[in-house]
Protein backbone atom coordinates (compact mmCIF):
# COMPACT_ATOMS: atom_id res chain seq x y z
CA UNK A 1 -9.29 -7.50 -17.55
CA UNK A 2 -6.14 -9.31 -19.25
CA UNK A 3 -7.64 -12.33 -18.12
CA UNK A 4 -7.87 -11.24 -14.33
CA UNK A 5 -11.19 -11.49 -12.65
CA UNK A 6 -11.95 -8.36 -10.03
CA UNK A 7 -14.49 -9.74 -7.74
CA UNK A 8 -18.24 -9.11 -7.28
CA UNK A 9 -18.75 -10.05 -4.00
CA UNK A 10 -20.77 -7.55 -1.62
CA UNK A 11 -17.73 -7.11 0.34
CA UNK A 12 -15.71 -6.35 -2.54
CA UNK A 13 -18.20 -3.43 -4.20
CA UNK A 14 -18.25 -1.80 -0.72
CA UNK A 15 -14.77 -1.79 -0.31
CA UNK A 16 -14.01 -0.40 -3.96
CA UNK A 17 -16.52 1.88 -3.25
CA UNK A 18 -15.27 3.24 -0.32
CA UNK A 19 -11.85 3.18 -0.90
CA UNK A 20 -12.92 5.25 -4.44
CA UNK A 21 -14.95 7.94 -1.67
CA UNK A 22 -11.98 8.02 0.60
CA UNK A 23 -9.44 8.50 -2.18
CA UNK A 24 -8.02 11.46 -5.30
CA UNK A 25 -8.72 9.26 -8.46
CA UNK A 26 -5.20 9.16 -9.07
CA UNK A 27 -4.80 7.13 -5.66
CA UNK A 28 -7.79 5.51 -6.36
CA UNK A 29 -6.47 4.01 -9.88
CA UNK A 30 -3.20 3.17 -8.03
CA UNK A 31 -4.63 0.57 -5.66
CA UNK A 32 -6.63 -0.89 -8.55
CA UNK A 33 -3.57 -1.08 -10.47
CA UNK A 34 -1.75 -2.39 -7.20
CA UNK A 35 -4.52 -5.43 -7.43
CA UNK A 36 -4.31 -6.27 -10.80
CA UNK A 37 -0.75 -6.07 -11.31
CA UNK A 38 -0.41 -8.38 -8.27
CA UNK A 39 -2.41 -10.87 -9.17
CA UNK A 40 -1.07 -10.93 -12.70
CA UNK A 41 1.88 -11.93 -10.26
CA UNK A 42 0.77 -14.82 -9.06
CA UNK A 43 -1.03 -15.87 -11.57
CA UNK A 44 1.43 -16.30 -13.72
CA UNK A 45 4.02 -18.13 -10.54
CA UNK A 46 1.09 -20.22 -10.39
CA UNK A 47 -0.07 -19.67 -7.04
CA UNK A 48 -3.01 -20.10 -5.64
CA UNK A 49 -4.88 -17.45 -3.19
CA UNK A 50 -8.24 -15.77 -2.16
CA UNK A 51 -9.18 -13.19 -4.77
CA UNK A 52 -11.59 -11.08 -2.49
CA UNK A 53 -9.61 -10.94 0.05
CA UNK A 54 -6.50 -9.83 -1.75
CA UNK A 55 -8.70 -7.32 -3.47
CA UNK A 56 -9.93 -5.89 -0.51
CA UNK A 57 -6.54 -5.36 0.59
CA UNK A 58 -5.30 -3.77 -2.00
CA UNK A 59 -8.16 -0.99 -2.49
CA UNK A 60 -7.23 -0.42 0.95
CA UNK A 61 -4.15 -0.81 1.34
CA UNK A 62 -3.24 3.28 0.85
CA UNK A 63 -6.20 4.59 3.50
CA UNK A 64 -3.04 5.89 5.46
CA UNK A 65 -2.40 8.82 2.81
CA UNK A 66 -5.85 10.13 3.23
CA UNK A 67 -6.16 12.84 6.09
CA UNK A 68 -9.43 11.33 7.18
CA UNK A 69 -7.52 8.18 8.34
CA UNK A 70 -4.63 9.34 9.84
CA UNK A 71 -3.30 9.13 13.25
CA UNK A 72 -0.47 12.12 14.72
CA UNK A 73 2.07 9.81 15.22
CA UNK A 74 1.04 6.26 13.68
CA UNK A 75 3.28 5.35 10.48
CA UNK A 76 0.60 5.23 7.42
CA UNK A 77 0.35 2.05 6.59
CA UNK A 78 -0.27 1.06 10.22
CA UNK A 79 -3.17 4.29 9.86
CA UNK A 80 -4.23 2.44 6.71
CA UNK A 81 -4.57 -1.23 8.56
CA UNK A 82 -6.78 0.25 11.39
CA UNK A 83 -8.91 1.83 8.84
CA UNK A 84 -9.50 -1.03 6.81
CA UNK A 85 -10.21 -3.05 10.15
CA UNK A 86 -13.06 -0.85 11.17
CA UNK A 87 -14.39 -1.25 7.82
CA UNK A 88 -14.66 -5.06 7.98
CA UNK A 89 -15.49 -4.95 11.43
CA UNK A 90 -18.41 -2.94 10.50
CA UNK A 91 -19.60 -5.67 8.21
CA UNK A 92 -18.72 -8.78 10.63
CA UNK A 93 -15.99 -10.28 8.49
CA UNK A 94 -14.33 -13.35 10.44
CA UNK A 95 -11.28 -11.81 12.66
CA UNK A 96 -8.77 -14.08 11.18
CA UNK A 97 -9.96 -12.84 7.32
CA UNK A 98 -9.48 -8.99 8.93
CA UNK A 99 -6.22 -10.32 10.09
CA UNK A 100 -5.25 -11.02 6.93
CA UNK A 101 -5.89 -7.54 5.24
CA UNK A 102 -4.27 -5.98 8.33
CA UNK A 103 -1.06 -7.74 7.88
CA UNK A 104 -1.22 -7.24 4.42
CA UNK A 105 -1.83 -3.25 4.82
CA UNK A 106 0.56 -2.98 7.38
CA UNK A 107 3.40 -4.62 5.85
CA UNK A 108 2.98 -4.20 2.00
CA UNK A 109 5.36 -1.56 1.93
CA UNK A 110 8.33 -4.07 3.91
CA UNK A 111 8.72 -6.57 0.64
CA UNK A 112 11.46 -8.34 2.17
CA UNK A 113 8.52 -9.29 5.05
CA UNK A 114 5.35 -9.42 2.99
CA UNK A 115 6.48 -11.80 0.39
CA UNK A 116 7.37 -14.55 3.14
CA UNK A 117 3.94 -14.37 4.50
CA UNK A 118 0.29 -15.53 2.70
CA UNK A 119 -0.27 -14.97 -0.75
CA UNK A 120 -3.20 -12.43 -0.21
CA UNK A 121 0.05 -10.43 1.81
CA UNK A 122 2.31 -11.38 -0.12
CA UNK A 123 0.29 -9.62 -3.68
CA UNK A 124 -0.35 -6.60 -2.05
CA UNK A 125 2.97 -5.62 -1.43
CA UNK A 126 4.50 -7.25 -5.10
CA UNK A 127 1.50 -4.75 -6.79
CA UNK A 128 1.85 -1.70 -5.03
CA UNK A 129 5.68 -2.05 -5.32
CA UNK A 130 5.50 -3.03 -8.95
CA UNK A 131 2.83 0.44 -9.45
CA UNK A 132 5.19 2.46 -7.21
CA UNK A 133 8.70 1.71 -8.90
CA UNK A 134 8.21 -0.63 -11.46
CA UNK A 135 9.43 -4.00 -9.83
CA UNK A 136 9.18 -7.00 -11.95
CA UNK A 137 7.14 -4.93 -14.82
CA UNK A 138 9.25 -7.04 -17.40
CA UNK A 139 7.23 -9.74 -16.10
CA UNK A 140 3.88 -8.28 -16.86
CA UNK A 141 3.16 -9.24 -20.79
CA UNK A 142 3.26 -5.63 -22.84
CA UNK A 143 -0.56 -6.25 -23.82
CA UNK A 144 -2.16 -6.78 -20.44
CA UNK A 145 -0.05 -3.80 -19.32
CA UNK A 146 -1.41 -1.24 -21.37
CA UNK A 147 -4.91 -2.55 -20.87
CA UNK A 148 -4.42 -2.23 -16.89
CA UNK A 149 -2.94 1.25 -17.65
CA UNK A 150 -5.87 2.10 -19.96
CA UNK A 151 -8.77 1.34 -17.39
CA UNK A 152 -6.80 2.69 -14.45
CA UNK A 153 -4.23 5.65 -16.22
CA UNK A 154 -1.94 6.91 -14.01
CA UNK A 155 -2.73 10.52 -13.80
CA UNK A 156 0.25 11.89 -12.89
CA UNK A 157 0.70 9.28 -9.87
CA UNK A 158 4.51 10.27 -9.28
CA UNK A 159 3.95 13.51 -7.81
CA UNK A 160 0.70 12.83 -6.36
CA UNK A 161 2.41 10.29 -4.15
CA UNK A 162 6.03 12.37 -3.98
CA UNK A 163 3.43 15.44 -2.26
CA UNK A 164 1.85 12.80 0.02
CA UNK A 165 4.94 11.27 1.00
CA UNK A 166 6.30 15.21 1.82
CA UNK A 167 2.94 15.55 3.81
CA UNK A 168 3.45 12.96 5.80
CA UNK A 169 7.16 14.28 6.64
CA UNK A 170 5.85 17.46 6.91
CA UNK A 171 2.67 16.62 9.63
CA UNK A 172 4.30 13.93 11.39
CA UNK A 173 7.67 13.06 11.08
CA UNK A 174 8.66 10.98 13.51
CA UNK A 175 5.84 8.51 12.08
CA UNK A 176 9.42 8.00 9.41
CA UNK A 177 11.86 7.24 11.87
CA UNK A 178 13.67 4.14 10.12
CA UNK A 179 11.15 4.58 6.99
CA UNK A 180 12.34 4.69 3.82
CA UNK A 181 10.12 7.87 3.70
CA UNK A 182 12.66 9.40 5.94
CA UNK A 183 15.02 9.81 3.13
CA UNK A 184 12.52 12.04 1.23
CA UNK A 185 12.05 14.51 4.21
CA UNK A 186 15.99 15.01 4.20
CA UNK A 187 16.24 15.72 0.30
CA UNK A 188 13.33 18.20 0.90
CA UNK A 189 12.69 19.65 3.76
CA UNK A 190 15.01 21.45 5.40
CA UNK A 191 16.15 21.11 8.98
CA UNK A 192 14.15 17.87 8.58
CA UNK A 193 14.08 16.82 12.69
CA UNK A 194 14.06 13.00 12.50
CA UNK A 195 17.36 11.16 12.36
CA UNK A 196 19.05 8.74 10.48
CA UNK A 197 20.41 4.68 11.72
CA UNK A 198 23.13 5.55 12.48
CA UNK A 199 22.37 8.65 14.25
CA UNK A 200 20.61 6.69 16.80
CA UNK A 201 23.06 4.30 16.71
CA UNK A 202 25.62 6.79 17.07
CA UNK A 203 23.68 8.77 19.93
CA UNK A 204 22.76 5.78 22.18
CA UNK A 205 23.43 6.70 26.20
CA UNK A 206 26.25 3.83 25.95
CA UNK A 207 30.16 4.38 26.99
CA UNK A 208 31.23 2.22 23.69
């Protein structure tokens, strides 16, 4: 698709397949979009980097949204690391390949972080973020964008993650203390109980 491969490997089908059994079909199409936007990344910086196990990180990177695999207090994307752990687990993947998918899960959502680390880490953060807000979509060649869009349309992703995002505030806020989701749960929620930086800065049990 646009010249990117999605792999074939065992490991790979089960994990599209479960991630597409876990997931709406809008979320669904955003961590395939979250892949192939990635690795059209890379690819075109030239960089070199396991394909399955990026992919299987990035069809599971969003387990954390899904009410089957969340915690009451665990931020999601930790929820969505521990999920996809179990699930290579299950299958005897090597611990330092799960590793990488839980790092990559965890963190994709903390660019600044991700994009220091391994390629396969580093991908799933740049696609999600590019799917989520449209970072570095300039770079992304007009053609292969509309044929990622075309296989995996958006569905009306915005407010099917906006209504996840206020779910998450809603069921478990203090899983967005210091998370950018925080900010949502103030704009729309009101008397929204978790506070800000600097009102934890402000309220520490110190004389200065």
């Amino acid at each position: 698709m646009g010249g990117i491969r999605i792999p074939g490997s065992r490991l790979a089908r089960e994990a599209a397949e479960f991630a597409r059994e876990a997931s709406s079909e809008t979320l669904f199409n955003h961590v395939m979009r979250s892949y192939l936007f990635g690795c059209a990344l890379l690819d075109r910086r030239g960089v070199s980097y396991d394909r399955e196990l990026a992919f299987v990180a990035a069809v599971l990177h969003d387990l954390g949204l899904v009410e089957a695999h969340r915690t009451p207090a665990e931020r999601f994307e930790v929820d969505g690391a521990d999920a996809a752990r179990r699930f290579l687990v299950e299958r005897r993947v090597p611990a330092e390949r799960a590793d990488v998918v839980w790092d990559a899960i965890a963190l994709h959502t903390s660019t600044g972080i991700a994009t220091r680390k391994q390629p396969e880490i580093a991908m799933v953060s740049l696609g999600s973020g590019l799917d989520f807000s449209g970072n570095d979509l300039q770079q992304i060649p007009s053609g292969m964008r509309e044929e990622i869009l075309a296989a995996f349309p958006r569905k009306g992703f915005k407010q099917d993650a906006l209504s996840r995002i206020l779910s998450l505030c809603r069921t478990k806020p203090l899983s967005t203390l210091m998370h950018p989701f925080a900010e949502v749960g103030r704009r729309h929620i009101p008397g929204f109980p978790v506070p800000t930086v600097e009102d934890l800065l402000l309220g520490a049990p110190f004389a200065d």
